[in-house]
C-alpha atoms as a PDB file:
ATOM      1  CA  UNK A   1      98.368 131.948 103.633  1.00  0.00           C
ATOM      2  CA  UNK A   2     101.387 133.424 102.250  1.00  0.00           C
ATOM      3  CA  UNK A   3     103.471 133.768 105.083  1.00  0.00           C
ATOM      4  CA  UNK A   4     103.007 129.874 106.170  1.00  0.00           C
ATOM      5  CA  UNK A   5     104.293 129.092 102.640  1.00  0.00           C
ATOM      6  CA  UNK A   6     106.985 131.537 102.892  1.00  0.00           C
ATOM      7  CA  UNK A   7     107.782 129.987 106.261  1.00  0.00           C
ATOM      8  CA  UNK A   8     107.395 126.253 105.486  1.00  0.00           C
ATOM      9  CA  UNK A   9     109.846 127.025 102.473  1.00  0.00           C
ATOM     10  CA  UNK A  10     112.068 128.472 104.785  1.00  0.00           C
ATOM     11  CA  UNK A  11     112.130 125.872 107.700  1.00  0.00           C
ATOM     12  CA  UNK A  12     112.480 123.395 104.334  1.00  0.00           C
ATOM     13  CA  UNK A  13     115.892 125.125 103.130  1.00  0.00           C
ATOM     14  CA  UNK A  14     116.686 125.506 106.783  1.00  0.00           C
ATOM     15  CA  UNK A  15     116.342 121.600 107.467  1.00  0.00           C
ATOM     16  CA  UNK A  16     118.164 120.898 104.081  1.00  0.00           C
ATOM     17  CA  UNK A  17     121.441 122.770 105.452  1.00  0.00           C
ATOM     18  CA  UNK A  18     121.602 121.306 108.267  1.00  0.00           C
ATOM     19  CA  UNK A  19     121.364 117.777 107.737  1.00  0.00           C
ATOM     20  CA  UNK A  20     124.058 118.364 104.593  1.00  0.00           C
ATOM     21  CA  UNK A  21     126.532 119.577 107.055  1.00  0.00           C
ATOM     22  CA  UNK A  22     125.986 116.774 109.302  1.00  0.00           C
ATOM     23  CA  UNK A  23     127.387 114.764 106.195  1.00  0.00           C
ATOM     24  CA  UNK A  24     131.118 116.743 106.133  1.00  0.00           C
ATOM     25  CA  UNK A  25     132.789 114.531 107.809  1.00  0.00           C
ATOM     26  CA  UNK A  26     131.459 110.964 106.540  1.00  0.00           C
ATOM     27  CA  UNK A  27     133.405 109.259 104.484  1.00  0.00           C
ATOM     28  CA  UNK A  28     132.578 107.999 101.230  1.00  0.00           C
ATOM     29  CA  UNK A  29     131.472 104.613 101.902  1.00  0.00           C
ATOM     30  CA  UNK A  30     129.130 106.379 104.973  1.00  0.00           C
ATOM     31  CA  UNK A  31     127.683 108.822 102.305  1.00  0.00           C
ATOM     32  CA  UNK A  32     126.693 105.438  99.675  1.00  0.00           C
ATOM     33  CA  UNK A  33     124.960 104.061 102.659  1.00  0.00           C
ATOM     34  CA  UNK A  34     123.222 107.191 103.806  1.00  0.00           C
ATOM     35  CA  UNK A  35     122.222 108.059 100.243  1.00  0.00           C
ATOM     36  CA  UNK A  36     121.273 104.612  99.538  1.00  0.00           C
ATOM     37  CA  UNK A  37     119.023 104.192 102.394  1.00  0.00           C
ATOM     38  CA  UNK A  38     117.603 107.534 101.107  1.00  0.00           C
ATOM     39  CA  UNK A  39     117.048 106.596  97.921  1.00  0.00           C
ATOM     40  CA  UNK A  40     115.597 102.966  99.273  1.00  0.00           C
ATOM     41  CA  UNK A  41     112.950 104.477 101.881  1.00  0.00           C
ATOM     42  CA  UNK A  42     111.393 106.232  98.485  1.00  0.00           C
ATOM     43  CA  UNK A  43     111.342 103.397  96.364  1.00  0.00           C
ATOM     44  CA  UNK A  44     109.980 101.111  99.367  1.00  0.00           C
ATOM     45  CA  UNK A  45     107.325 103.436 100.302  1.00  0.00           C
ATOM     46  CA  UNK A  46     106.171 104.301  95.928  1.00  0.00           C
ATOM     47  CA  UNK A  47     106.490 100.583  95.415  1.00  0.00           C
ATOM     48  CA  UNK A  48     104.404  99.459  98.596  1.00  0.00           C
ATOM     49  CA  UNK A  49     101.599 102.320  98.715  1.00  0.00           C
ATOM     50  CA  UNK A  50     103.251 104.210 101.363  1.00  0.00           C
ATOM     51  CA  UNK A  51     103.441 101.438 103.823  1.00  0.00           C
ATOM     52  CA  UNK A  52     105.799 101.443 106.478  1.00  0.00           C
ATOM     53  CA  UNK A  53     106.768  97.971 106.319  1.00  0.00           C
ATOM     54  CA  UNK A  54     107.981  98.860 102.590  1.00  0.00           C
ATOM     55  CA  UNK A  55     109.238 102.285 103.728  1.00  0.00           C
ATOM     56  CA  UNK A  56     111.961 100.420 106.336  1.00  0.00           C
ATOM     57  CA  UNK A  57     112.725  97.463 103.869  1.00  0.00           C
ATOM     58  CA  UNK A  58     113.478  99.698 101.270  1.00  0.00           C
ATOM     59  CA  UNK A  59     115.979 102.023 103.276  1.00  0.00           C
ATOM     60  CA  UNK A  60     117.384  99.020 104.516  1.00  0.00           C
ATOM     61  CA  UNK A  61     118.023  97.255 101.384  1.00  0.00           C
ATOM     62  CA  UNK A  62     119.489 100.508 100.071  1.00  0.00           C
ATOM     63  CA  UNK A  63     121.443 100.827 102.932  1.00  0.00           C
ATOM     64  CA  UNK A  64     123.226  97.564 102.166  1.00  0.00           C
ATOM     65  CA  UNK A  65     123.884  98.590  98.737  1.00  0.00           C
ATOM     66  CA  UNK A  66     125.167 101.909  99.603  1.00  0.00           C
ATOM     67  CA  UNK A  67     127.302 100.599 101.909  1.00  0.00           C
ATOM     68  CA  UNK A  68     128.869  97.771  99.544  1.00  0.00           C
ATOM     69  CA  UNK A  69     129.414 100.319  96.489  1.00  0.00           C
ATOM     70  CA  UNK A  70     132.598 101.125  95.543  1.00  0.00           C
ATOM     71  CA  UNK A  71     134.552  98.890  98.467  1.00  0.00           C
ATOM     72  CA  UNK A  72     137.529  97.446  98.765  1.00  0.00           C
END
């Protein structure tokens, strides 16, 4: 049981790296969009129950507000 801990928490850290180097050459109105459809799939899905439906609202929604932070 150990070692599929030790590997899930490796495959984890793994995953994290890579998609965080996909993000070094976004700029930084495509890094508020990205973050804020992040941050909007999480609210969606805690608000709704975990439904999809609030899961793809949610990212969207806080995709558009990512996206209009901070522009000019």
């Amino acid at each position: 049981m150990k070692a599929i801990q030790r590997f899930m928490f490796s495959a984890v850290v793994a995953t994290m790296l890579f998609g965080l180097s996909a993000c070094s050459g976004m700029s930084t109105q495509e890094k508020n969009t990205a973050i804020g459809a992040g941050v909007g799939a999480i609210g969606g899905s805690v608000l709704t129950g975990g439904s999809t439906a609030g899961t793809i609202g949610g990212a969207a929604v806080g995709g558009i507000i990512g996206h209009e932070v901070n522009k000019k």
